[in-house]
Protein backbone atom coordinates (compact mmCIF):
# COMPACT_ATOMS: atom_id res chain seq x y z
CA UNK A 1 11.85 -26.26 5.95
CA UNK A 2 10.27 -24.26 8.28
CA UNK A 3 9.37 -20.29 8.16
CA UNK A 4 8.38 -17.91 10.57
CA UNK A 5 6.76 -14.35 9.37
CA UNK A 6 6.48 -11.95 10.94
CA UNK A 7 3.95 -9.07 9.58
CA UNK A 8 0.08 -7.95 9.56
CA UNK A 9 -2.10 -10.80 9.02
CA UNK A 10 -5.98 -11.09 9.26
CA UNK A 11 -6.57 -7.81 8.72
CA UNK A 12 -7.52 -5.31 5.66
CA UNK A 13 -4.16 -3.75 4.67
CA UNK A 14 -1.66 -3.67 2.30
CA UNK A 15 0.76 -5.44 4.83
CA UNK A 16 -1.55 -8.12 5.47
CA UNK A 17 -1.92 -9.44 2.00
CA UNK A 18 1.54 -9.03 1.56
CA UNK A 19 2.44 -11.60 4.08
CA UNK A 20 -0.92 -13.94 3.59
CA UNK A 21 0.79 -13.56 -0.30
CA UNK A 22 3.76 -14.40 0.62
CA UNK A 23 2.97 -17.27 3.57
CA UNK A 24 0.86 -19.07 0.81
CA UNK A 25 3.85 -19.23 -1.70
CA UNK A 26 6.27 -20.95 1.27
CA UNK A 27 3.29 -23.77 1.78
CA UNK A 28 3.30 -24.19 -2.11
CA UNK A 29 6.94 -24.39 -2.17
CA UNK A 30 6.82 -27.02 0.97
CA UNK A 31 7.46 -25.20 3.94
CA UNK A 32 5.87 -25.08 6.97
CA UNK A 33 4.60 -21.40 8.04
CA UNK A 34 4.11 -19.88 10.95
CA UNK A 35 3.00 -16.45 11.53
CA UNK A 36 3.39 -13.67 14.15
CA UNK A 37 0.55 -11.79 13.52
CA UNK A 38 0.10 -7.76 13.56
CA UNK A 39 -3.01 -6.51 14.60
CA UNK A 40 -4.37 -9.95 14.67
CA UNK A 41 -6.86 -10.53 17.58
CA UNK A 42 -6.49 -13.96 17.91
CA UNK A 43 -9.98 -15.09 16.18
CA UNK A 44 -10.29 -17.76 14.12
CA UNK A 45 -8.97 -17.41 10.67
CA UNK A 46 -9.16 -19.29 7.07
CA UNK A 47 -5.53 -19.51 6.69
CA UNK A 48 -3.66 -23.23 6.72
CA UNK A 49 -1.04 -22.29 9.21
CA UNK A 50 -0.41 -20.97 13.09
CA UNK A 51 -0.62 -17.09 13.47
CA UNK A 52 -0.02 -15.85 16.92
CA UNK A 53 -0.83 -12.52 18.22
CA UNK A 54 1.58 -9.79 18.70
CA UNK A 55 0.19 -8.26 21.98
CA UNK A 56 1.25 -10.48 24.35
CA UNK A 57 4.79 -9.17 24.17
CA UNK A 58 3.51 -5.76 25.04
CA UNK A 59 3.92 -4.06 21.71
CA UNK A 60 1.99 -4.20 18.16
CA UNK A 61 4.85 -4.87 16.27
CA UNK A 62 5.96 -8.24 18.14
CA UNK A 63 9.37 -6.90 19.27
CA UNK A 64 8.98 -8.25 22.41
CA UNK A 65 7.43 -11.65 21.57
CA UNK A 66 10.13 -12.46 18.56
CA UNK A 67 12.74 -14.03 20.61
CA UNK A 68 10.20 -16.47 22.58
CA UNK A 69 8.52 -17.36 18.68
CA UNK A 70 11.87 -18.08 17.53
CA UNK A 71 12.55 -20.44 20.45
CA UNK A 72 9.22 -22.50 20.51
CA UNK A 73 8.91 -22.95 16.37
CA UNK A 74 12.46 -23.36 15.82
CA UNK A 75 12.56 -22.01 12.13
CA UNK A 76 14.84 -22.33 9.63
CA UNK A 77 14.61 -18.67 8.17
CA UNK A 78 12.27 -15.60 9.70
CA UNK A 79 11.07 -13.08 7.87
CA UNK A 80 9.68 -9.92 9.00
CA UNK A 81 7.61 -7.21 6.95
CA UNK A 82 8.26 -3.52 8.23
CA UNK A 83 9.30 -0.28 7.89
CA UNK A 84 13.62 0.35 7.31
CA UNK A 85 13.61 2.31 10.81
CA UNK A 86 12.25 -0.51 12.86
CA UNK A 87 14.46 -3.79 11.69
CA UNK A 88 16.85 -2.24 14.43
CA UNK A 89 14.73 -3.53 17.20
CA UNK A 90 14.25 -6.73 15.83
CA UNK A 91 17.97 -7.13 15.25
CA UNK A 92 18.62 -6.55 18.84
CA UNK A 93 16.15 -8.55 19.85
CA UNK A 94 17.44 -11.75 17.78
CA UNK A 95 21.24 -10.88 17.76
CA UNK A 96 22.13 -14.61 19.66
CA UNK A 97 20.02 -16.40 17.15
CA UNK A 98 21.76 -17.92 14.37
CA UNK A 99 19.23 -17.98 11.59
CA UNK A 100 19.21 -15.87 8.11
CA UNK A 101 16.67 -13.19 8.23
CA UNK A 102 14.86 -11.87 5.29
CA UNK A 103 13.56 -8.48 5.39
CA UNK A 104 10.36 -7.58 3.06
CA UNK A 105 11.32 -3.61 3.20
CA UNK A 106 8.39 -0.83 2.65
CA UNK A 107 10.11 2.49 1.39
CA UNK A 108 7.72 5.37 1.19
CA UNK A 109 10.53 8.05 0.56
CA UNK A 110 13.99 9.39 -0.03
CA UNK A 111 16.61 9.45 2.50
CA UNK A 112 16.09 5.78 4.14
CA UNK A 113 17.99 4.58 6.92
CA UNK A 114 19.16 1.86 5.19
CA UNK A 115 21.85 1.05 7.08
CA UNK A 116 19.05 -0.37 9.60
CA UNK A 117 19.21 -3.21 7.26
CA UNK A 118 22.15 -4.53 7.36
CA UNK A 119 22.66 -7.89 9.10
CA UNK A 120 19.84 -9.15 6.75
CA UNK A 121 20.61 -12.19 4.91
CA UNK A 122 18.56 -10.63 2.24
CA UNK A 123 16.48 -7.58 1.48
CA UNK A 124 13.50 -7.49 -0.08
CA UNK A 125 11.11 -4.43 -1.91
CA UNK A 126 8.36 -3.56 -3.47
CA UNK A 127 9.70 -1.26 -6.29
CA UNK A 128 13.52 -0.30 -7.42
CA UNK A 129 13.11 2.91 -6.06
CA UNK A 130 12.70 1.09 -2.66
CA UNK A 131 16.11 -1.15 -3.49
CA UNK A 132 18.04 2.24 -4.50
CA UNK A 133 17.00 4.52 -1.91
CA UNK A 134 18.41 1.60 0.80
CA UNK A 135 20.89 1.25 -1.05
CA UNK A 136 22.20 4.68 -1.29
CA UNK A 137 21.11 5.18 2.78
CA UNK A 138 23.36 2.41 3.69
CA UNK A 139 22.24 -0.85 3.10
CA UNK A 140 25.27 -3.59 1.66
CA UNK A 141 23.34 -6.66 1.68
CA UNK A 142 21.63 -8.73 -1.14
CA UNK A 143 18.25 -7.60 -2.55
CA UNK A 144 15.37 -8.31 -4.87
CA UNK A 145 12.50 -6.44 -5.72
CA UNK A 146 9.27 -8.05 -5.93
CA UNK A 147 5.92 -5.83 -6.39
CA UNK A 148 2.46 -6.43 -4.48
CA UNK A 149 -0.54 -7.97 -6.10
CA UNK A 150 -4.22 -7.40 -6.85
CA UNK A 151 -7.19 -9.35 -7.01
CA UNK A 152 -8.68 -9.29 -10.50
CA UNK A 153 -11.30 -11.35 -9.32
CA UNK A 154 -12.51 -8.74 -6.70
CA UNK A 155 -11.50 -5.46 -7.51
CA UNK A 156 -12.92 -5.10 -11.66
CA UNK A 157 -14.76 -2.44 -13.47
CA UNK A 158 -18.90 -3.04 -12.62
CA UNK A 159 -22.09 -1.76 -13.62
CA UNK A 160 -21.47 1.86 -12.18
CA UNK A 161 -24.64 2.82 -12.71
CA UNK A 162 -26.18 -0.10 -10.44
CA UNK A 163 -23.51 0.40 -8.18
CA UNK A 164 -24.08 4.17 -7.62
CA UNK A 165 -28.02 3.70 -7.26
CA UNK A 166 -27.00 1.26 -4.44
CA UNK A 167 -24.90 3.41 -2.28
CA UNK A 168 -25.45 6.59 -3.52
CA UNK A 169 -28.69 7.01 -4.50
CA UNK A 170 -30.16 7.80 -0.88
CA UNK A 171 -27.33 10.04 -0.56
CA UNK A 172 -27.23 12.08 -3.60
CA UNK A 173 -31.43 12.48 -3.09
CA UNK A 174 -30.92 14.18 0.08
CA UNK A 175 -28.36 16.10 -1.35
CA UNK A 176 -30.10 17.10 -4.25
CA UNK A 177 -27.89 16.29 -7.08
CA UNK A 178 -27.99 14.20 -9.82
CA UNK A 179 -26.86 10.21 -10.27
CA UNK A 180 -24.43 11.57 -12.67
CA UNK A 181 -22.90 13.42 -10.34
CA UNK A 182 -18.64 13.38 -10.85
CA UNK A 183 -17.50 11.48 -7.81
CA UNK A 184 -13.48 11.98 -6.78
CA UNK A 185 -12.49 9.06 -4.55
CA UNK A 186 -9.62 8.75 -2.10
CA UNK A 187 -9.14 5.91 0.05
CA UNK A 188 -6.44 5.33 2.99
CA UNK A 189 -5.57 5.38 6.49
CA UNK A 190 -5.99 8.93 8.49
CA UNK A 191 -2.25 9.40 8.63
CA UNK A 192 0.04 12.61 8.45
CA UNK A 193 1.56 10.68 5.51
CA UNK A 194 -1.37 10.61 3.24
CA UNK A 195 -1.74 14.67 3.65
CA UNK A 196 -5.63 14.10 3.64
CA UNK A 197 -5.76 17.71 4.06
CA UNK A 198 -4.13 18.54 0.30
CA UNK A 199 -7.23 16.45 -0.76
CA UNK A 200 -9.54 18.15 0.67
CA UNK A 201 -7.83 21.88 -0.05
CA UNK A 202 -7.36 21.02 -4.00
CA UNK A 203 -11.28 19.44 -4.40
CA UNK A 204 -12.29 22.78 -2.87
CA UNK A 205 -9.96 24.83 -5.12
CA UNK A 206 -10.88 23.37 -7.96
CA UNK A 207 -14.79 22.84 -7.10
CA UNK A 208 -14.56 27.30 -6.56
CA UNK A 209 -12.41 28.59 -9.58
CA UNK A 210 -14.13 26.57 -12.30
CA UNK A 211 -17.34 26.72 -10.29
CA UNK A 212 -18.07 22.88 -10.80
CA UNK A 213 -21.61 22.64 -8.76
CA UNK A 214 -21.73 18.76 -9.74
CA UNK A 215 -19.15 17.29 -7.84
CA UNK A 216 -18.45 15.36 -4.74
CA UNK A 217 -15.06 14.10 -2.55
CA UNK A 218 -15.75 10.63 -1.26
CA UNK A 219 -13.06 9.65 1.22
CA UNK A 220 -12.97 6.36 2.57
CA UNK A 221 -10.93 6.43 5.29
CA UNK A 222 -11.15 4.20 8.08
CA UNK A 223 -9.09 5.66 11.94
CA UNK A 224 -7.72 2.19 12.21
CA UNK A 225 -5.65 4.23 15.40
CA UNK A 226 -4.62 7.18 12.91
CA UNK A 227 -6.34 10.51 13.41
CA UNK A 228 -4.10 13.18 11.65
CA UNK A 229 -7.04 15.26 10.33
CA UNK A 230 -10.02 16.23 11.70
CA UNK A 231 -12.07 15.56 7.77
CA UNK A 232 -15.43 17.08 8.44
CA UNK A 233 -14.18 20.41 10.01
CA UNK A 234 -11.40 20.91 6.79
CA UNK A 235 -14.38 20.18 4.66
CA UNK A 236 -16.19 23.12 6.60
CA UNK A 237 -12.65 25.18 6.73
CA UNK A 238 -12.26 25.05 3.00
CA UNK A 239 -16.03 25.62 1.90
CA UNK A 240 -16.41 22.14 1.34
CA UNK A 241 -19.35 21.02 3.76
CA UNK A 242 -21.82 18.58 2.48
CA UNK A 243 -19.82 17.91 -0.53
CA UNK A 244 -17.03 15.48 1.09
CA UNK A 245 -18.78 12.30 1.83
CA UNK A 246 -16.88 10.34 4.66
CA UNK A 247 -18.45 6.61 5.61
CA UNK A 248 -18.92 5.39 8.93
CA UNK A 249 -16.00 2.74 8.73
CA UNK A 250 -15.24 -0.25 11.35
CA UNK A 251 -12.13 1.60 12.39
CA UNK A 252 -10.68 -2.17 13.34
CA UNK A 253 -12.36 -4.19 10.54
CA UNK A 254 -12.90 -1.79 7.44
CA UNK A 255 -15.34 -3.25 5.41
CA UNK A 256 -15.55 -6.26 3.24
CA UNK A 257 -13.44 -6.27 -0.12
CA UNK A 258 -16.54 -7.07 -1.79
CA UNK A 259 -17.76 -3.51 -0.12
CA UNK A 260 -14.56 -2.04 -1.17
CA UNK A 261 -14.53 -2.84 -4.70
CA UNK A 262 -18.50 -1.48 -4.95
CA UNK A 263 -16.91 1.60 -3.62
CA UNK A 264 -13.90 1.97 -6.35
CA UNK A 265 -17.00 1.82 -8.66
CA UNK A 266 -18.32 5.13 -7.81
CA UNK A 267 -15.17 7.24 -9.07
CA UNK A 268 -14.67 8.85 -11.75
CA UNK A 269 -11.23 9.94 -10.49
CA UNK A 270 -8.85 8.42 -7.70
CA UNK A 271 -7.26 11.19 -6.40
CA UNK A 272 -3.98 10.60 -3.93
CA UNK A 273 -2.10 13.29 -2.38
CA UNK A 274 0.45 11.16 -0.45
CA UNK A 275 3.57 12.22 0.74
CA UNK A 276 4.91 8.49 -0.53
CA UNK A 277 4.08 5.05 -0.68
CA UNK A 278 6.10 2.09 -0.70
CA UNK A 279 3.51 0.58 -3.33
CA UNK A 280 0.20 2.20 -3.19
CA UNK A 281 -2.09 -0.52 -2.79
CA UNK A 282 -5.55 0.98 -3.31
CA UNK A 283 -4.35 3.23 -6.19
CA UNK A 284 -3.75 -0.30 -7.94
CA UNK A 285 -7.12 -1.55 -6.72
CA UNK A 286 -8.72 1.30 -8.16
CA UNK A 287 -6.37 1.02 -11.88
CA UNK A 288 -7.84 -2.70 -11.89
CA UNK A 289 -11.42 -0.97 -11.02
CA UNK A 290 -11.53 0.87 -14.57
CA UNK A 291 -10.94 4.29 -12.36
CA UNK A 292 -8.76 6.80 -13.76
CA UNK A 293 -5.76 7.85 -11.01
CA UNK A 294 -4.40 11.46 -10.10
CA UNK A 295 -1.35 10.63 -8.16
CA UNK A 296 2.16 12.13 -6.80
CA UNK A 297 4.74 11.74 -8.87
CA UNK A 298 6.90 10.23 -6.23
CA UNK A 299 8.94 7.22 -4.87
CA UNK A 300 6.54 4.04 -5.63
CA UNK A 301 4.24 6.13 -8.26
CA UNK A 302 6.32 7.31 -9.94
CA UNK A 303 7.94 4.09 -11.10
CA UNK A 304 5.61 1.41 -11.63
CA UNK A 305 1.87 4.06 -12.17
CA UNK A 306 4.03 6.08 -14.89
CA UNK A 307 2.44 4.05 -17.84
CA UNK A 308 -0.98 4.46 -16.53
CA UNK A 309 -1.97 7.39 -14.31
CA UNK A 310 -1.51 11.50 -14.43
CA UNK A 311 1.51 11.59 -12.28
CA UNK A 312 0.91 15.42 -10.82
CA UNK A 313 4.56 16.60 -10.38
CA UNK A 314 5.96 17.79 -6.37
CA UNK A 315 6.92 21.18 -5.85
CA UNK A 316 8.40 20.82 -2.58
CA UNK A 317 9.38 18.71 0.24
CA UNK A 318 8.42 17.49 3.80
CA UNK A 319 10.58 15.70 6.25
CA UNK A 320 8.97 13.08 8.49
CA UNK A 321 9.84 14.20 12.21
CA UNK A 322 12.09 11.83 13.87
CA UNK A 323 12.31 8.93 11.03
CA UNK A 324 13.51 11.80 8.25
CA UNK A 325 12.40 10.37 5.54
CA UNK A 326 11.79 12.92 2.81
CA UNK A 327 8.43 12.79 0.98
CA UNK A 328 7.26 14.97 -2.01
CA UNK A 329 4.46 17.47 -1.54
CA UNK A 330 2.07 17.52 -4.47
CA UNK A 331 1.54 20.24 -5.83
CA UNK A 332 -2.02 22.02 -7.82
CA UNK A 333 -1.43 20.72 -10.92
CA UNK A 334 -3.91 18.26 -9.28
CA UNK A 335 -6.23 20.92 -9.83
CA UNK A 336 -5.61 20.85 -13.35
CA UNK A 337 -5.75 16.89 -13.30
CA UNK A 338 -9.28 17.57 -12.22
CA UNK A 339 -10.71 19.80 -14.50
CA UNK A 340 -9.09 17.95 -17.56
CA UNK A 341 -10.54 14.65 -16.50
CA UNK A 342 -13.96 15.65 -15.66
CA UNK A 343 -14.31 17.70 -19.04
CA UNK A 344 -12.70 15.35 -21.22
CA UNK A 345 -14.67 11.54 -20.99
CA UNK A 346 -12.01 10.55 -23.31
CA UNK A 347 -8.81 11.22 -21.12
CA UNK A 348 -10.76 9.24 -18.17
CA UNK A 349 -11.36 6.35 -20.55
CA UNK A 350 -7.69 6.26 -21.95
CA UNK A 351 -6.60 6.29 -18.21
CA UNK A 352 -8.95 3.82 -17.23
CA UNK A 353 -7.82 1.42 -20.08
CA UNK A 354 -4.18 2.01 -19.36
CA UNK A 355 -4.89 0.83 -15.68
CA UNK A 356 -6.36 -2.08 -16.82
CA UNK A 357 -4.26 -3.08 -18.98
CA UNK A 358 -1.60 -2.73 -16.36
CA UNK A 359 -3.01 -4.37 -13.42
CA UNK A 360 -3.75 -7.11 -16.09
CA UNK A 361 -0.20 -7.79 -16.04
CA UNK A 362 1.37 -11.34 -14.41
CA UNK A 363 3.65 -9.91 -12.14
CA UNK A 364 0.89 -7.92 -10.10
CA UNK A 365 -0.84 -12.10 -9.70
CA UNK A 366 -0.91 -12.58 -5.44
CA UNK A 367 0.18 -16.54 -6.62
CA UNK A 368 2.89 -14.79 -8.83
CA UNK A 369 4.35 -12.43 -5.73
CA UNK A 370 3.88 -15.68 -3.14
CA UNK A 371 6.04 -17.64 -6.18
CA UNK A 372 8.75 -15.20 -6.46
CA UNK A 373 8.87 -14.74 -2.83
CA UNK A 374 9.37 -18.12 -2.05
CA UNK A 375 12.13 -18.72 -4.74
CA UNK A 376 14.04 -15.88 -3.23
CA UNK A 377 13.62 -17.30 0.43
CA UNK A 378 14.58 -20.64 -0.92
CA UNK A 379 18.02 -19.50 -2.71
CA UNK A 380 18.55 -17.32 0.11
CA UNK A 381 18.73 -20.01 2.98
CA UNK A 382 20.07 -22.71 0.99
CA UNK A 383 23.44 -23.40 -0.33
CA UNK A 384 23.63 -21.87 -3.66
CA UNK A 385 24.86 -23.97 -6.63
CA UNK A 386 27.14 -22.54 -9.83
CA UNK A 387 23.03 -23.39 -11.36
CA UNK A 388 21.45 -21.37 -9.13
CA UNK A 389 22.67 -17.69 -8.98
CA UNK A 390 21.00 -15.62 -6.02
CA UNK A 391 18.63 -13.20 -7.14
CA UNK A 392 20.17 -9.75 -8.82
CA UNK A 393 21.00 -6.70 -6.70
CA UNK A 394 21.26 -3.41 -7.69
CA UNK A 395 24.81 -3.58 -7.77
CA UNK A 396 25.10 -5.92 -10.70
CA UNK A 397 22.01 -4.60 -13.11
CA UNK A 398 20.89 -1.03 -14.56
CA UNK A 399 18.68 0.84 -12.08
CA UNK A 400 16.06 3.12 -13.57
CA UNK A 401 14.84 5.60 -10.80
């Protein structure tokens, strides 16, 4: 059998090891892949498989290069990664081609245009918020939820000490402050979504009404094409200056994961002020680090980070201009979150055990997502046999939301 995906690939985001996750499973499982690359340049690559560039079609998405991929690999099933409110285009594009298409779905919020979806032969999400908010916005097509990985291997607790003389100790000496110093991570893409700004205006709230002199706000956040907020001139805006440390990041590359995993080593706190995440890679990178997690309690958080994180509840609401999806807007009990954690080394250590514990668990295994995801593509495509039920929807089992 032969697959075509289409999604990121080569590239550091959440996206991309989604569909390298999910491309490795089909070869275990037999198939042969091929792969219509986002944001891939055309280098040369490690993966076992053909992954063409999007751009040639004229778009980063590979709307307009789908139809001529279908025709020259001739798969049996395609599969394409993306947002609910841009399966549309690809429909249209593909509506004479007569081969199931499986959808790997990223909901960040309520209010999804589910209906998008339909015409899938199957439906796939991160979390069961995902599945229910599609399904309540429309969608009436089969489904399965299957969650995104981590790396246990890269991303681990480390020497922090070591680690902080390495890439903070230059830093913090020009500063004048000590290596003790608390350290309050974020890391993301410069997007309206992540509300950078709420980061930045709750570190400097907090850092003036308990009148913590010891602390810093490293953000690692890499343009990659997104510039919502302009980071050094809120720092200045909010009284902030010279205490938020921002990297010089490859806005294409990012750096290393090996790099990235040092970094996760210098929190004491990941903080996220999202507006809503389909899964929250990084704040699962940073759970597996040992770092104890501040995070919305909203859409993918507050399912599957309940049992390990301090979920900081959303006191209002912001609509996303022209897709409408409706994220949650944090609100200061972050603040709070912050003082607690720094004061009390205990409550960081029972959050940082919790995280462990939980990114410890098989289902968060890349091999384990590329498994599932392969058994679902293979029941999906293939006649189905009295022995071999298609996966549950959310029609026929409890939903907890």
């Amino acid at each position: 059998m032969r697959a075509l995906i289409v999604g990121d690939a080569c590239v550091s985001t959440g996206f991309a090891k989604g569909t390298h996750a999910y491309a490795d499973g089909l070869v275990r499982a037999g198939y042969e892949v091929h792969v219509l690359g986002m944001h891939y340049t055309g280098d040369p690559h490690p993966y076992p498989y053909p992954i063409y560039t999007t751009w040639p079609g004229g778009d980063q998405f590979g709307i307009g290069r789908i139809a001529n991929i279908v025709k020259q690999t001739d798969p049996d099933v395609i599969i394409i990664q993306q947002d609910p409110w841009n399966f549309s285009e690809y429909m249209g594009r593909l509506h004479d081609v007569d081969k199931p298409i499986i959808g790997v779905v990223a909901v960040d919020g309520k209010n999804c245009s589910g209906r998008s979806l339909n015409g899938l032969a199957m439906a796939v999400f991160w979390t069961k918020f995902g599945e229910y908010e599609a399904k309540i916005g429309g969608y009436a097509g089969k489904s399965a939820v299957i969650p995104l990985g981590v790396d246990l291997d890269t991303f681990k607790p480390m020497d922090r000490a070591a680690v902080r003389k390495e890439l903070l100790g230059p830093i913090f000496e020009k500063l004048g402050m000590p290596m003790d110093t608390f350290v309050v991570g974020a890391v993301g893409r410069n997007q309206e979504r992540k509300r950078l700004d709420l980061t930045i205006q709750y570190f400097a709230e907090w850092t003036q009404a308990k009148d913590v002199r010891d602390a810093v706000l490293w953000m690692h956040v890499a343009p990659t094409g997104d510039d919502a907020f302009n980071i050094k001139q809120l720092a200045a805006y909010f009284g902030v200056k010279g205490r938020v440390l921002v990297p010089d990041i490859n806005p294409r590359y990012g750096v290393a994961e090996e790099i990235l995993a040092k970094v996760y080593n210098l929190f004491d706190v990941y903080l996220s002020t999202t507006l809503g995440e389909g899964m929250g890679l990084t704040a699962m990178e940073a759970m597996a680090s040992g770092v104890a997690c501040v995070l919305p309690k909203w859409s993918a958080y507050g399912e599957w980070a309940a049992p390990a994180a301090w979920l900081a509840e959303c006191n209002s609401i912001s609509v996303a201009p022209k897709i409408n999806t409706v994220g949650g807007v944090v609100g200061n009990e972050t603040i709070k979150a912050l003082s607690r954690l720094r004061n009390d080394p205990h409550a960081r250590e029972t959050l940082s055990k919790a995280g462990i514990k939980l990114m410890a668990e098989p289902q968060y295994r890349w091999e384990a997502v590329g498994d599932k995801f392969a058994e679902v593509v293979t029941k999906t495509i293939r006649p189905v046999t009295k022995h071999e039920p298609l996966p549950v929807s959310v029609e026929e089992e409890a939903v907890s939301v």
